[in-house]
C-alpha atoms as a PDB file:
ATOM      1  CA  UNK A   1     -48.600  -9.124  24.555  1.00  0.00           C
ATOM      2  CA  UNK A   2     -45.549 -11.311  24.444  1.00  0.00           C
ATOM      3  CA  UNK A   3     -47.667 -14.784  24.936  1.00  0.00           C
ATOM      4  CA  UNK A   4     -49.809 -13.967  22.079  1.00  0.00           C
ATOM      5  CA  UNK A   5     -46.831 -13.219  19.801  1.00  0.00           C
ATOM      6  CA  UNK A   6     -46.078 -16.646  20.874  1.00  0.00           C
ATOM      7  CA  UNK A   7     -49.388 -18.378  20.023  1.00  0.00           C
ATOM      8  CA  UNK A   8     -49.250 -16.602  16.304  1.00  0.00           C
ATOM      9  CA  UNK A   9     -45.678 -18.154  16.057  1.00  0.00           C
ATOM     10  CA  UNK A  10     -46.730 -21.649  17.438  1.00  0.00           C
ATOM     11  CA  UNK A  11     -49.990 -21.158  14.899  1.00  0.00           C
ATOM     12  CA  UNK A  12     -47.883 -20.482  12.510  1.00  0.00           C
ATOM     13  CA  UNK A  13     -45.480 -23.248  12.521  1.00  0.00           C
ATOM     14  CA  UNK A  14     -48.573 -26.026  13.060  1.00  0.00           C
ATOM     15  CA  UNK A  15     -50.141 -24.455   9.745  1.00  0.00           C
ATOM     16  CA  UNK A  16     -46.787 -25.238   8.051  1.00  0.00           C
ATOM     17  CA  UNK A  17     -47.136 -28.979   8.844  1.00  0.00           C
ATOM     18  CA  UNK A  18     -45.694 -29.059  12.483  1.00  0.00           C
ATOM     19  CA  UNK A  19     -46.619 -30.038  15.839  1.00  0.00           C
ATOM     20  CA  UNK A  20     -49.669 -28.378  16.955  1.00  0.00           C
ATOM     21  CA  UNK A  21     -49.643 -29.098  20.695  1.00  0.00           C
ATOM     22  CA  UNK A  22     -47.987 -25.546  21.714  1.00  0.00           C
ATOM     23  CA  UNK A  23     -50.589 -23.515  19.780  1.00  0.00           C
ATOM     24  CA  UNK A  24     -53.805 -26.002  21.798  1.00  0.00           C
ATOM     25  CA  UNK A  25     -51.760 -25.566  25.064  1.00  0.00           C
ATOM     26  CA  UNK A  26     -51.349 -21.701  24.551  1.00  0.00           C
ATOM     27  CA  UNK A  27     -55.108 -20.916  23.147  1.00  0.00           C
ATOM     28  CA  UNK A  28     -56.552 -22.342  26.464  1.00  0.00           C
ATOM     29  CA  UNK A  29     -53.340 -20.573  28.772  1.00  0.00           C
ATOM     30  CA  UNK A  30     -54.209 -17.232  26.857  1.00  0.00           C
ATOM     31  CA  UNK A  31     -58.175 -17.634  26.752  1.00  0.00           C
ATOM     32  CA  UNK A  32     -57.752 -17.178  23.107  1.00  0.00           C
ATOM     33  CA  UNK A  33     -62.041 -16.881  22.159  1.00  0.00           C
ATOM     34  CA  UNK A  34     -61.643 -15.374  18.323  1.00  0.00           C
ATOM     35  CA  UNK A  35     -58.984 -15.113  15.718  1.00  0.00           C
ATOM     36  CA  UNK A  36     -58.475 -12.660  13.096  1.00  0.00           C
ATOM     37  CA  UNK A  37     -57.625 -13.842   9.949  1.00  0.00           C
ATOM     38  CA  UNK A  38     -55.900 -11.788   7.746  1.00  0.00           C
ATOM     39  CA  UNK A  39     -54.132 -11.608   4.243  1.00  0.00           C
ATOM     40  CA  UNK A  40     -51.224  -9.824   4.893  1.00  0.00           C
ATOM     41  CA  UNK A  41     -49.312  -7.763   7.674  1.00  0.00           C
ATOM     42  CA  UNK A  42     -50.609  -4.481   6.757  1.00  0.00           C
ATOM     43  CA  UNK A  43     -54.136  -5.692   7.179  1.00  0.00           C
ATOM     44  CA  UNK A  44     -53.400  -6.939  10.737  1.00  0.00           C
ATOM     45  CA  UNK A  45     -51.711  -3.316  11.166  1.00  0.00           C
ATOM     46  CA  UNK A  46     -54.751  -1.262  10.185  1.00  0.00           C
ATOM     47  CA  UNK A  47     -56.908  -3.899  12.341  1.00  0.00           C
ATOM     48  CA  UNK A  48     -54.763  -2.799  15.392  1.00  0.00           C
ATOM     49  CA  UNK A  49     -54.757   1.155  14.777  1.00  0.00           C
ATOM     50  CA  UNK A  50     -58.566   1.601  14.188  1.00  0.00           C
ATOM     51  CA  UNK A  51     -58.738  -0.810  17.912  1.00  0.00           C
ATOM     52  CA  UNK A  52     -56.286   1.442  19.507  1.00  0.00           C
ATOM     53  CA  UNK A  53     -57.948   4.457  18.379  1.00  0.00           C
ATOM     54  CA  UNK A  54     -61.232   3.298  19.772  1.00  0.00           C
ATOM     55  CA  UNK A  55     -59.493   2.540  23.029  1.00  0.00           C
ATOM     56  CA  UNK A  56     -59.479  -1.213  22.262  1.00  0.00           C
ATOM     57  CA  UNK A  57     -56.980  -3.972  23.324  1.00  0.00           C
ATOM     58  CA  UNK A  58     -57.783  -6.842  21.512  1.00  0.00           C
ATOM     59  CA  UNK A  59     -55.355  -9.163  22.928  1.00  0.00           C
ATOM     60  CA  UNK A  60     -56.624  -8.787  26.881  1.00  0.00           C
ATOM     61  CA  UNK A  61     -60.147  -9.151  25.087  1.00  0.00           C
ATOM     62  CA  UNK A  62     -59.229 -12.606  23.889  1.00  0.00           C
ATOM     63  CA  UNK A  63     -58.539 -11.671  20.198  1.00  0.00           C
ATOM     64  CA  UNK A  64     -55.913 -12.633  18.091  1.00  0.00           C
ATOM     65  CA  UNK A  65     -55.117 -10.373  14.993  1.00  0.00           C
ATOM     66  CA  UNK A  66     -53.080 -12.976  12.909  1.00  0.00           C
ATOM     67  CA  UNK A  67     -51.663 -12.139   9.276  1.00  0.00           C
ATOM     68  CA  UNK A  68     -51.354 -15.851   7.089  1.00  0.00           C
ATOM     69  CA  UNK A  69     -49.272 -14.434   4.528  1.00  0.00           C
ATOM     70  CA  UNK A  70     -51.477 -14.740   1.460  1.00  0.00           C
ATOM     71  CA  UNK A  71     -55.207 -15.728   1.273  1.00  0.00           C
ATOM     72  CA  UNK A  72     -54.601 -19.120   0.240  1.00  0.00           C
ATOM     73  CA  UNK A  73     -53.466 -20.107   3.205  1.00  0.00           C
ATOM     74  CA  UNK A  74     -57.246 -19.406   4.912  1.00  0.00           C
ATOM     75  CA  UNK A  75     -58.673 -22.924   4.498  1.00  0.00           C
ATOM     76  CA  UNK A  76     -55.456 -24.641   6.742  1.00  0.00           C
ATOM     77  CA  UNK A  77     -55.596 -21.410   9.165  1.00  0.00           C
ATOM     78  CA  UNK A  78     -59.621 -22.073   9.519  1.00  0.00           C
ATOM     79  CA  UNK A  79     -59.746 -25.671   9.523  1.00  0.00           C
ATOM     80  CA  UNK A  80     -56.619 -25.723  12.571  1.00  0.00           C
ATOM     81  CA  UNK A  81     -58.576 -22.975  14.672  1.00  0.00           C
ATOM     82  CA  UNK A  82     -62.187 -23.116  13.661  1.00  0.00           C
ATOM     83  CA  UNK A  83     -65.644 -25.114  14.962  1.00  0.00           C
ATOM     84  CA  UNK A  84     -63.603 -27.873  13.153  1.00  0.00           C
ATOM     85  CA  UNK A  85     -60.118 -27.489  15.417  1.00  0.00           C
ATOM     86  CA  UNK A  86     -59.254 -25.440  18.247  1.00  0.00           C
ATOM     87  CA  UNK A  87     -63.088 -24.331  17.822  1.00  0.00           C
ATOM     88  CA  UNK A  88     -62.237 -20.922  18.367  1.00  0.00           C
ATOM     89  CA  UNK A  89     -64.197 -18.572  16.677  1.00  0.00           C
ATOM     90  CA  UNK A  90     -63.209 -17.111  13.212  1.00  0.00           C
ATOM     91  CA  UNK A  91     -63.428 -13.704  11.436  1.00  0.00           C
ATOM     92  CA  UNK A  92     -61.626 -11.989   8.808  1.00  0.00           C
ATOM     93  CA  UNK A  93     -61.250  -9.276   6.243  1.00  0.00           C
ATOM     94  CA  UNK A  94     -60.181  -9.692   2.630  1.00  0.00           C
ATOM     95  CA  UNK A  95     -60.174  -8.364  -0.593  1.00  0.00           C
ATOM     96  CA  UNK A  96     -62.606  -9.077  -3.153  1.00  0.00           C
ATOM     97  CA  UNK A  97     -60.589 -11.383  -5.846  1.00  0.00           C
ATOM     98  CA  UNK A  98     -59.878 -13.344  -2.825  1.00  0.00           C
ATOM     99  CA  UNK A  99     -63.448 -13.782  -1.297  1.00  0.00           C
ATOM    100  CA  UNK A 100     -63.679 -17.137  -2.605  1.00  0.00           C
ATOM    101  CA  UNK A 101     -61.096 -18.764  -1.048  1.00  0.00           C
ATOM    102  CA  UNK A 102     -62.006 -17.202   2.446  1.00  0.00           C
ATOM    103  CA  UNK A 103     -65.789 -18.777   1.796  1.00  0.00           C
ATOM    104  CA  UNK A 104     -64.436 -21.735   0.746  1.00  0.00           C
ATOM    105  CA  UNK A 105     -62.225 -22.006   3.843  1.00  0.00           C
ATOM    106  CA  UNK A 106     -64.737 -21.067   6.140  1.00  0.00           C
ATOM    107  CA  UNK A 107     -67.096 -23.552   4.524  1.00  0.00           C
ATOM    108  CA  UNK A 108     -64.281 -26.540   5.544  1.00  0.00           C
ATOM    109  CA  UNK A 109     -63.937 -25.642   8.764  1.00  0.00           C
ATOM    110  CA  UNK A 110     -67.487 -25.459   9.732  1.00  0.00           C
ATOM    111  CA  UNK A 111     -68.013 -21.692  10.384  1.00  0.00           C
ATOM    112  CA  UNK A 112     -70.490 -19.431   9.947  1.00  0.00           C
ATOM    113  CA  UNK A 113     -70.508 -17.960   6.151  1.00  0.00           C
ATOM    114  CA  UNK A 114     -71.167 -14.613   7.049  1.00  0.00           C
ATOM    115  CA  UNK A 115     -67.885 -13.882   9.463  1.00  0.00           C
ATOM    116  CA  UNK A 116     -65.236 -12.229   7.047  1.00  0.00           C
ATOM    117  CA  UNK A 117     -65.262  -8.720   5.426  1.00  0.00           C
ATOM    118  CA  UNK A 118     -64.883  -7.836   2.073  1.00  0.00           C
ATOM    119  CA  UNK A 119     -62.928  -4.723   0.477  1.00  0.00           C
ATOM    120  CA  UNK A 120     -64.193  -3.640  -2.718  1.00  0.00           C
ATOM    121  CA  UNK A 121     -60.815  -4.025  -4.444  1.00  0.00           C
ATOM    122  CA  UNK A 122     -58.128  -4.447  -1.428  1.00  0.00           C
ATOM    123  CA  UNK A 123     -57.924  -2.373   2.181  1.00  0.00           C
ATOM    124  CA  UNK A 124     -55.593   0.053   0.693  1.00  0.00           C
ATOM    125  CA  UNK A 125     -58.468   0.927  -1.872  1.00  0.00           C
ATOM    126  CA  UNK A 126     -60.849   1.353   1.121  1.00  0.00           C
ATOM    127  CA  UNK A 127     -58.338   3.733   2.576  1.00  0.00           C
ATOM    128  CA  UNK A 128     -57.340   5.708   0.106  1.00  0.00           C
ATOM    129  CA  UNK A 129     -61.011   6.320  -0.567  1.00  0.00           C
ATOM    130  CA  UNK A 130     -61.994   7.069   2.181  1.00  0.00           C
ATOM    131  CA  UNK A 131     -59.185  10.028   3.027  1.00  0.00           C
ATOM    132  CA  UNK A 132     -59.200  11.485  -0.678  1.00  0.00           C
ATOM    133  CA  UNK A 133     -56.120  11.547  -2.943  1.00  0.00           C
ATOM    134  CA  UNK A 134     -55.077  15.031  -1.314  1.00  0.00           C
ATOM    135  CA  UNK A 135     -54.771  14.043   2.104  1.00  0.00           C
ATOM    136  CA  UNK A 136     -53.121  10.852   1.032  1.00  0.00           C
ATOM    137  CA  UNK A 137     -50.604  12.673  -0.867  1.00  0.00           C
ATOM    138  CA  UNK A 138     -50.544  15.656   2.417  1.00  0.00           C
ATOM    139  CA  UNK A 139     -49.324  12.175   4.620  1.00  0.00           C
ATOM    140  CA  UNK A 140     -47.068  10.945   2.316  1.00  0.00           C
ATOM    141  CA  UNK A 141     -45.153  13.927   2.495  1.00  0.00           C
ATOM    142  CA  UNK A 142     -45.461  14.229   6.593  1.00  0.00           C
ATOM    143  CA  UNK A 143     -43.899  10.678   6.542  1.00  0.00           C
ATOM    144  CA  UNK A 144     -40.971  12.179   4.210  1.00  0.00           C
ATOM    145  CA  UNK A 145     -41.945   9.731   1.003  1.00  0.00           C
ATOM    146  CA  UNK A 146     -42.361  12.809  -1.290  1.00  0.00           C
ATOM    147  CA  UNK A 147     -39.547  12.270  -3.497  1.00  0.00           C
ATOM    148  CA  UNK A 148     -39.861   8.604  -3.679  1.00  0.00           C
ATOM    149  CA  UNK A 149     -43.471   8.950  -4.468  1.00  0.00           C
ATOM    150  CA  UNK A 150     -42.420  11.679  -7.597  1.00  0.00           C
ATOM    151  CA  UNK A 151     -39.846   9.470  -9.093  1.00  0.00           C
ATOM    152  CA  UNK A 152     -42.469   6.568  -8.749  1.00  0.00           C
ATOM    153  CA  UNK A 153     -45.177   8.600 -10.777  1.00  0.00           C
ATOM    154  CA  UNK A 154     -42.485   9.633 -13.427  1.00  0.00           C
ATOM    155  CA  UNK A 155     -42.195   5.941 -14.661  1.00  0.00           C
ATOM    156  CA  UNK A 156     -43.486   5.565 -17.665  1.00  0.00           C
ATOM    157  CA  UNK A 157     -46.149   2.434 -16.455  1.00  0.00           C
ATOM    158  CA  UNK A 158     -47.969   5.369 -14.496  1.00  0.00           C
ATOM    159  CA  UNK A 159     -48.447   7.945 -17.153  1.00  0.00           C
ATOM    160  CA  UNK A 160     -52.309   8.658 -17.651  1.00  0.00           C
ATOM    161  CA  UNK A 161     -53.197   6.097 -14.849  1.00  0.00           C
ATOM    162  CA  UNK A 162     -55.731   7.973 -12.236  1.00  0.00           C
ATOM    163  CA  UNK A 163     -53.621   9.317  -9.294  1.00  0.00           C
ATOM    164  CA  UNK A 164     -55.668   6.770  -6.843  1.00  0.00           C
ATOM    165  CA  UNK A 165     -54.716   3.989  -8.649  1.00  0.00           C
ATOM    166  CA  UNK A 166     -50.876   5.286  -8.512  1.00  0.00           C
ATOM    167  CA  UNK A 167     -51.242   5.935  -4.775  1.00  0.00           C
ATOM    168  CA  UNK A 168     -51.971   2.462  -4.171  1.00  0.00           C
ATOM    169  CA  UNK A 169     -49.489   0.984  -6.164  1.00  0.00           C
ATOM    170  CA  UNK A 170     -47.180   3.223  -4.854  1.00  0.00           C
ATOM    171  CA  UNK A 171     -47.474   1.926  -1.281  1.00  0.00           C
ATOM    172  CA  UNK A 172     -46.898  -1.125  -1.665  1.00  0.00           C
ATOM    173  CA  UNK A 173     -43.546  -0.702  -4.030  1.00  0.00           C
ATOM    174  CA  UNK A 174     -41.266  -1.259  -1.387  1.00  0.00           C
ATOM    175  CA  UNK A 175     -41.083  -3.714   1.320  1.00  0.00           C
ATOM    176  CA  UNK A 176     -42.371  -2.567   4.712  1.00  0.00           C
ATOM    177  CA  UNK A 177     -44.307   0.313   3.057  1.00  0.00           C
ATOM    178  CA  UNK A 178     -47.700  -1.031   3.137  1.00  0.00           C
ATOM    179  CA  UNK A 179     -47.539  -2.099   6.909  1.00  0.00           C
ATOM    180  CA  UNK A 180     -46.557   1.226   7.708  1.00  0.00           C
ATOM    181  CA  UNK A 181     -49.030   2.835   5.819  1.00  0.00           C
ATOM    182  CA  UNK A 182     -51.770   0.853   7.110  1.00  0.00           C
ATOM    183  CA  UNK A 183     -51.202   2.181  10.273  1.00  0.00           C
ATOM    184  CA  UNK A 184     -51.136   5.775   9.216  1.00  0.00           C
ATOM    185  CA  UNK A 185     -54.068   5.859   6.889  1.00  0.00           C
ATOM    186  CA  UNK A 186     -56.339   4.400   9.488  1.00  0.00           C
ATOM    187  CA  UNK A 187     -54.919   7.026  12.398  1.00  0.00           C
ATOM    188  CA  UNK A 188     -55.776  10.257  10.033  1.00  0.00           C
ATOM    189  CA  UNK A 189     -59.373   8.650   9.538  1.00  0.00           C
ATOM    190  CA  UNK A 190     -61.622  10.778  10.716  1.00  0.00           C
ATOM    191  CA  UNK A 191     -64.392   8.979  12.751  1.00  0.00           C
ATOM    192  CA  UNK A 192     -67.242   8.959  10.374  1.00  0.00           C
ATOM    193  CA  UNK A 193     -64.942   7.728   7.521  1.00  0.00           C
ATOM    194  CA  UNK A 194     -63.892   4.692   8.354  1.00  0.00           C
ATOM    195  CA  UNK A 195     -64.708   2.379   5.877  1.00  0.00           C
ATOM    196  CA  UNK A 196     -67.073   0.041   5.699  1.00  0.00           C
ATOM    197  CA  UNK A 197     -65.425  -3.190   6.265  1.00  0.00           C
ATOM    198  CA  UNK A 198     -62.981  -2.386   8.569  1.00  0.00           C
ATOM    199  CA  UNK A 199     -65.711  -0.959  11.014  1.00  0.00           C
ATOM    200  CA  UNK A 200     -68.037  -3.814  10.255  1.00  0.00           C
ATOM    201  CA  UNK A 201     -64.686  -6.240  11.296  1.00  0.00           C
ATOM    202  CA  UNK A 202     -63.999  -4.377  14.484  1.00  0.00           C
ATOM    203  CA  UNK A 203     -67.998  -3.830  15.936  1.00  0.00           C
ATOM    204  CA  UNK A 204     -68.269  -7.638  15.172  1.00  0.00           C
ATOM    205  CA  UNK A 205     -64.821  -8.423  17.983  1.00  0.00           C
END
């Protein structure tokens, strides 16, 4: 949804220390009720496969799947659209080295300490995990990365490191890679795998 693309935009400019009056008059235009807080744009991409796949639209529901571009941004993002600002209500998913600034920023802005997710190490962890390292390495190759991936693993930093490990530092060697990927991890998930706090995030919407 075009308008919504808008209201991330008009978010994001009001984080950076601009005028928030487009992002107000857009939340209550677009019946934004809940925003989606997330690191990075592969997380928001995930987010928005595993909702397709279960035949969710997020944006007509109200929900907007916005990527901050680092976790230390999360305390300005909460504070502007929390109980504390637009008082819309807030969720999120992170990784665990960055849990504390999400429950610090949810602590500023007034909202409720138990509305983010946490991965165990990041959401390409929870992914990889969850598939197995052979059908990571079987969609690799459908999505024609094979080669790259073998003259990743032959540099010398990778020798004797476990092959999950090297998968997920392999996705996100070049730019655009992870965001990709996050799509097509979550679409070969098989129902039952989905992991833990990515299926937590979405029942909660």
């Amino acid at each position: 949804m075009a308008d919504l693309a808008k209201f991330r935009e008009a978010v994001d400019v009001w984080a950076a220390g601009g005028p928030g009056d487009l992002a107000r008059e857009l939340a209550v235009r677009l019946t934004v009720r809940t925003v989606v807080l997330l690191e990075g744009p592969s997380d928001a991409a995930a987010v928005n496969a595993l909702a397709a796949s279960r035949g969710r639209d997020l944006e007509a529901e109200g929900i907007c799947v916005l990527s901050m571009g680092g976790a230390m941004s999360v305390a300005r993002y909460a504070a502007l659209l929390g109980p504390s600002g637009l008082g819309l209500r807030l969720t999120g998913l992170c990784d665990e080295a960055e849990r504390r600034y999400y429950a610090s920023g949810w602590e500023r802005a007034g909202a409720a300490p138990e509305g983010f997710f946490v991965c165990e190490a990041d959401l390409e962890d929870e992914l990889i995990r969850a598939l197995g390292v052979t059908r990571v390495e079987e969609l690799v190759r459908a999505e024609g990365d094979v080669r790259a991936l073998q003259t990743f693993l032959r540099q010398p930093a990778q020798h004797g490191r476990p092959r999950h490990r090297q998968l997920r530092r392999f996705l996100g060697t070049k730019k655009g890679r992870k965001i990709r990927y996050g799509q097509v991890l979550v679409e070969a998930l098989d129902p039952d795998r989905v992991p833990t706090p990515l299926d937590d995030l979405l029942t909660s919407l």
